[in-house]
Protein backbone atom coordinates (compact mmCIF):
# COMPACT_ATOMS: atom_id res chain seq x y z
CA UNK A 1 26.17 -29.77 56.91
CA UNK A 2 23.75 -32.42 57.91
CA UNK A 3 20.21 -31.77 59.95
CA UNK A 4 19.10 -34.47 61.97
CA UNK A 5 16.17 -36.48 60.78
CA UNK A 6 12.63 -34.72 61.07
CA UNK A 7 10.16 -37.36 60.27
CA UNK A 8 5.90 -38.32 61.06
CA UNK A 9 4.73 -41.83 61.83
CA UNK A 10 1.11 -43.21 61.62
CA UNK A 11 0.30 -47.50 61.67
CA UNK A 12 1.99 -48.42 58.64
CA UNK A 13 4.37 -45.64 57.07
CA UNK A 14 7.29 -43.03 58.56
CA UNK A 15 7.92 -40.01 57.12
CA UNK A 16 11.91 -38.58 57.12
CA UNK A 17 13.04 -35.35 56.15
CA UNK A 18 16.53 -35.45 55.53
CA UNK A 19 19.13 -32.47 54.70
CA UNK A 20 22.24 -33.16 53.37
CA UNK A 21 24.84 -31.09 51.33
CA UNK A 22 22.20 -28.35 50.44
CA UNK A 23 20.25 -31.46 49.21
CA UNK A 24 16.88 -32.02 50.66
CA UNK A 25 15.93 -35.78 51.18
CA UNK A 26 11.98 -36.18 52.06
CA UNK A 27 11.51 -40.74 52.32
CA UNK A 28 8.10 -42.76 53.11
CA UNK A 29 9.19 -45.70 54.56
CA UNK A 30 7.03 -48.66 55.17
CA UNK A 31 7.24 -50.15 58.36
CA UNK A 32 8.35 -54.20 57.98
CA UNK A 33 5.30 -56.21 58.77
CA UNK A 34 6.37 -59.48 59.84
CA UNK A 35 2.86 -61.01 59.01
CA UNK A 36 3.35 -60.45 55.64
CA UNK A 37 6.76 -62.13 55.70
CA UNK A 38 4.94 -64.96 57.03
CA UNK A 39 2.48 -65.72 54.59
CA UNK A 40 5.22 -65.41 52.08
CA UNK A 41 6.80 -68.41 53.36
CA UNK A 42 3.79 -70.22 54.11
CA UNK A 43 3.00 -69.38 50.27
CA UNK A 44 6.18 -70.61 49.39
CA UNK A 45 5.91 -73.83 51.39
CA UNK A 46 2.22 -74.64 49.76
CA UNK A 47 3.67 -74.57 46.31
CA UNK A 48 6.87 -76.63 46.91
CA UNK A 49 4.39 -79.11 48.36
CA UNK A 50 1.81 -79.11 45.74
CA UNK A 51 4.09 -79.49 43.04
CA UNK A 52 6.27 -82.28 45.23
CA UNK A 53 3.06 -83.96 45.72
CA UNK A 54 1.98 -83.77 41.92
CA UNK A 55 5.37 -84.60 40.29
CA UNK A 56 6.22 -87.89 42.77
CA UNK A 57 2.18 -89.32 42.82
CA UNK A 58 2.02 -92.76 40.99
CA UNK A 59 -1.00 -90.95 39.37
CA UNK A 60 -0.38 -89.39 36.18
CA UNK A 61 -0.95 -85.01 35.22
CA UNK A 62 -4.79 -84.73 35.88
CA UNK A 63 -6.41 -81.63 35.28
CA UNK A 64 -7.40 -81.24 39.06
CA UNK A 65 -3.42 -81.63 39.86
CA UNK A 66 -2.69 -78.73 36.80
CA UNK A 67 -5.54 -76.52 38.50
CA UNK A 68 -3.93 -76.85 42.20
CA UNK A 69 -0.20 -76.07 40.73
CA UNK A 70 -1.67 -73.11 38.70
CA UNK A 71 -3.68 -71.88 41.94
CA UNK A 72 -0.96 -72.74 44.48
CA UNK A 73 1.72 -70.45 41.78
CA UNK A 74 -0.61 -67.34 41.56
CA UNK A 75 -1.07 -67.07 45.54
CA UNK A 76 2.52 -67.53 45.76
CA UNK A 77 3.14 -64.76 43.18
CA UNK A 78 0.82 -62.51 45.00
CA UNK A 79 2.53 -63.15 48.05
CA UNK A 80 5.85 -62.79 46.31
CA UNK A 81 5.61 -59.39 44.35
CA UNK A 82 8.46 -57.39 45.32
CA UNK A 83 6.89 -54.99 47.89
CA UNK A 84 8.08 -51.32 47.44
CA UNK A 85 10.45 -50.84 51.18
CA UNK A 86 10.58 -46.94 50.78
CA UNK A 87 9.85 -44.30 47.91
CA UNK A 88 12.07 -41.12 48.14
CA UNK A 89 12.18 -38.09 46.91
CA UNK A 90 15.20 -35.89 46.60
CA UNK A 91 15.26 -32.36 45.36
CA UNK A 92 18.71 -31.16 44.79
CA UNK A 93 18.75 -27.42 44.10
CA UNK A 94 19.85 -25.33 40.59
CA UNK A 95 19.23 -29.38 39.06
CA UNK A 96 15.82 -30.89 40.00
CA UNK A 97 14.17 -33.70 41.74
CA UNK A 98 14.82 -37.44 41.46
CA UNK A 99 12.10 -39.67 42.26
CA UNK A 100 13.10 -43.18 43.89
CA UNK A 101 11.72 -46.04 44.81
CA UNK A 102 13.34 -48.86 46.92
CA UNK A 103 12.63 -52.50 47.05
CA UNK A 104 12.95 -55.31 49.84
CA UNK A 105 14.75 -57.59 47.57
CA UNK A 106 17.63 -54.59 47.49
CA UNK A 107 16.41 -53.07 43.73
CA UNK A 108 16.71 -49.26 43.36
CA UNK A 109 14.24 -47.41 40.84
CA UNK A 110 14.87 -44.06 40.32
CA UNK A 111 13.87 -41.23 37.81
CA UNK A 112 15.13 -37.99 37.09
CA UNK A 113 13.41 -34.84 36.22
CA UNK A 114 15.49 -31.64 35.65
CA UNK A 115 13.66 -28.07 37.15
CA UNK A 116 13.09 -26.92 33.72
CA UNK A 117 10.46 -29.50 32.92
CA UNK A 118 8.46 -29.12 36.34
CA UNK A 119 5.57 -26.85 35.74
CA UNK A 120 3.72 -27.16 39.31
CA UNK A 121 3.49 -29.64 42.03
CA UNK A 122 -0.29 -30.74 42.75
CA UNK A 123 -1.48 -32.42 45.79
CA UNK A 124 -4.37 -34.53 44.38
CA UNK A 125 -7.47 -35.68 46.41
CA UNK A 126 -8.14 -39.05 44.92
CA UNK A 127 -11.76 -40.78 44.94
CA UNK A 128 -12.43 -44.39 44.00
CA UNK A 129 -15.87 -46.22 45.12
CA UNK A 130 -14.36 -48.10 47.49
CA UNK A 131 -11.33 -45.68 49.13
CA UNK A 132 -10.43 -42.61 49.04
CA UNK A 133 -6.36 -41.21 49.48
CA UNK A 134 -4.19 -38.25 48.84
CA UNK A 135 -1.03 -38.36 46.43
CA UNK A 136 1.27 -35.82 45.49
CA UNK A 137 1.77 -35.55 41.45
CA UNK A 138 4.02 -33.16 39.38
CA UNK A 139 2.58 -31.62 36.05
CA UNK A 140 5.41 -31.62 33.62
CA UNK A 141 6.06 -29.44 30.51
CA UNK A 142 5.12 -31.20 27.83
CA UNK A 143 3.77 -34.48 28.95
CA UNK A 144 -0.19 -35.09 28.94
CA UNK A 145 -0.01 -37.10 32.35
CA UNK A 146 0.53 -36.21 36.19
CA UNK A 147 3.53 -37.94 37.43
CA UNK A 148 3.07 -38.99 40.58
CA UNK A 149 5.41 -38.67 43.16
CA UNK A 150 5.28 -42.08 45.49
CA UNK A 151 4.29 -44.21 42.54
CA UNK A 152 3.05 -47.24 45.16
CA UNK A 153 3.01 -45.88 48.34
CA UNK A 154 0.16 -44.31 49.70
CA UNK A 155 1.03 -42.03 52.45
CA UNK A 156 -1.86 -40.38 54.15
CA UNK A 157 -2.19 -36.18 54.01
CA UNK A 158 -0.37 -34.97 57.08
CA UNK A 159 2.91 -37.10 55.34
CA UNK A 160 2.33 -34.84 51.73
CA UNK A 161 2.04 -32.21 52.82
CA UNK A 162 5.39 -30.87 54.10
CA UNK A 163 6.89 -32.56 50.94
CA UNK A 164 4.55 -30.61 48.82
CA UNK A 165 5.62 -27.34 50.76
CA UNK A 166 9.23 -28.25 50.15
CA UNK A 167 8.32 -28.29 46.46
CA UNK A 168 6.60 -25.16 46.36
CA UNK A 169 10.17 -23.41 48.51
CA UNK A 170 12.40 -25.46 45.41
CA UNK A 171 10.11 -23.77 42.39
CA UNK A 172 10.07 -20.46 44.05
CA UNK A 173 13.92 -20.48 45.17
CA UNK A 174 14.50 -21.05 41.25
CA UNK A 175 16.70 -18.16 39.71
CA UNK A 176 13.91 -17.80 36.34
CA UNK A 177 11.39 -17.97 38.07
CA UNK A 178 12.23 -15.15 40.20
CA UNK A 179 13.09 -13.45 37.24
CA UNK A 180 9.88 -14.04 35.59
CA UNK A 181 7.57 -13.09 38.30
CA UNK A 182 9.03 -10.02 40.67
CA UNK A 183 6.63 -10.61 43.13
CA UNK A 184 6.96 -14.57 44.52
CA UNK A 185 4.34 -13.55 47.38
CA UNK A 186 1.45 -13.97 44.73
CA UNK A 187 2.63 -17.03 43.74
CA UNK A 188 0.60 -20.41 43.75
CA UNK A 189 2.56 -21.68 46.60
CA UNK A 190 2.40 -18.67 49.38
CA UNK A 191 1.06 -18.73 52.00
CA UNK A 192 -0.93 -15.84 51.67
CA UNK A 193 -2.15 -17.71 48.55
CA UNK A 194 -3.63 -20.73 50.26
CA UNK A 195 -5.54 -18.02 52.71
CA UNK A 196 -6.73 -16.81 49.63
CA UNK A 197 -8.19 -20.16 48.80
């Protein structure tokens, strides 16, 4: 039975929630900037040109022309890197969650990770001298690094956070866990533990 689409939307990314077939979509989608489409064409343009120009001169390879072609190539590549459209993640119940990420140019990454291997979902504050942002990470049995969630994508707070409680519902709702610990309301993930907090 499908739920119609619940979603947030700030300046540059919209969140959807999703439910279909018992499985629970949750997608960060980055809203098409048409600037940036722009410069990539301009970028585009510039390097045809500057190579054109270099290859058909009557002057010979100078090191000037090998600097502008080299310049001219890296702005294009930086204008060109294929730009992550949406990052998804879907938690499908009794299995575990699969992590995707999905590209202008039409390229689909995605990465599973079965329930047994989750440990805890974390929402990280994270702190750089220049920014500071919020991503969601899972710890994962055996591994010695945080995988995190939207890999590229940084989607502010109030976008995490009902995709981190949707987490917490999918650990708790898991048969051994509720065998392991009779009383779920003490969990890490209640409510009453966050008042706690």
């Amino acid at each position: 039975m499908e739920q119609p689409a619940l979603g947030i939307s700030d300046g540059i990314y919209a969140y959807k929630h999703l439910c279909e077939g018992g499985i629970d979509i949750h997608e960060i989608v980055v809203k098409k900037s048409s600037f940036r489409i722009l410069l990539y064409y301009i970028g585009t343009i510039c390097l045809l040109a500057t190579v054109c120009r270099t290859l058909l001169s009557k002057e010979g390879l100078y090191l000037s022309s090998l600097w502008s072609i080299s310049f001219a190539g890296i702005i294009a590549k930086c204008l060109r890197c294929d730009p992550v459209k949406k990052e998804s993640l879907v938690i499908m119940p009794t299995f575990g969650v699969q992590l995707e990420q999905h590209f202008w140019s039409g390229r689909v990454r995605r990465k599973f990770v079965p329930i047994g291997k989750i440990l805890k979902q974390v929402l990280n504050e994270c702190v750089t001298p220049v920014t500071c942002y919020w991503s969601l990470a899972l710890l994962l049995r055996d591994e010695y690094e945080l995988m995190l969630v939207f890999m590229k994508l940084r989607p502010p707070a109030k976008m995490l956070v009902p995709i981190w409680n949707a987490l917490c519902a999918f650990k708790n709702s898991d048969s051994t866990r509720r065998l392991a610990d009779p009383h779920p309301k003490d969990s890490a993930c209640s409510p009453e533990s966050k008042l706690k907090t």
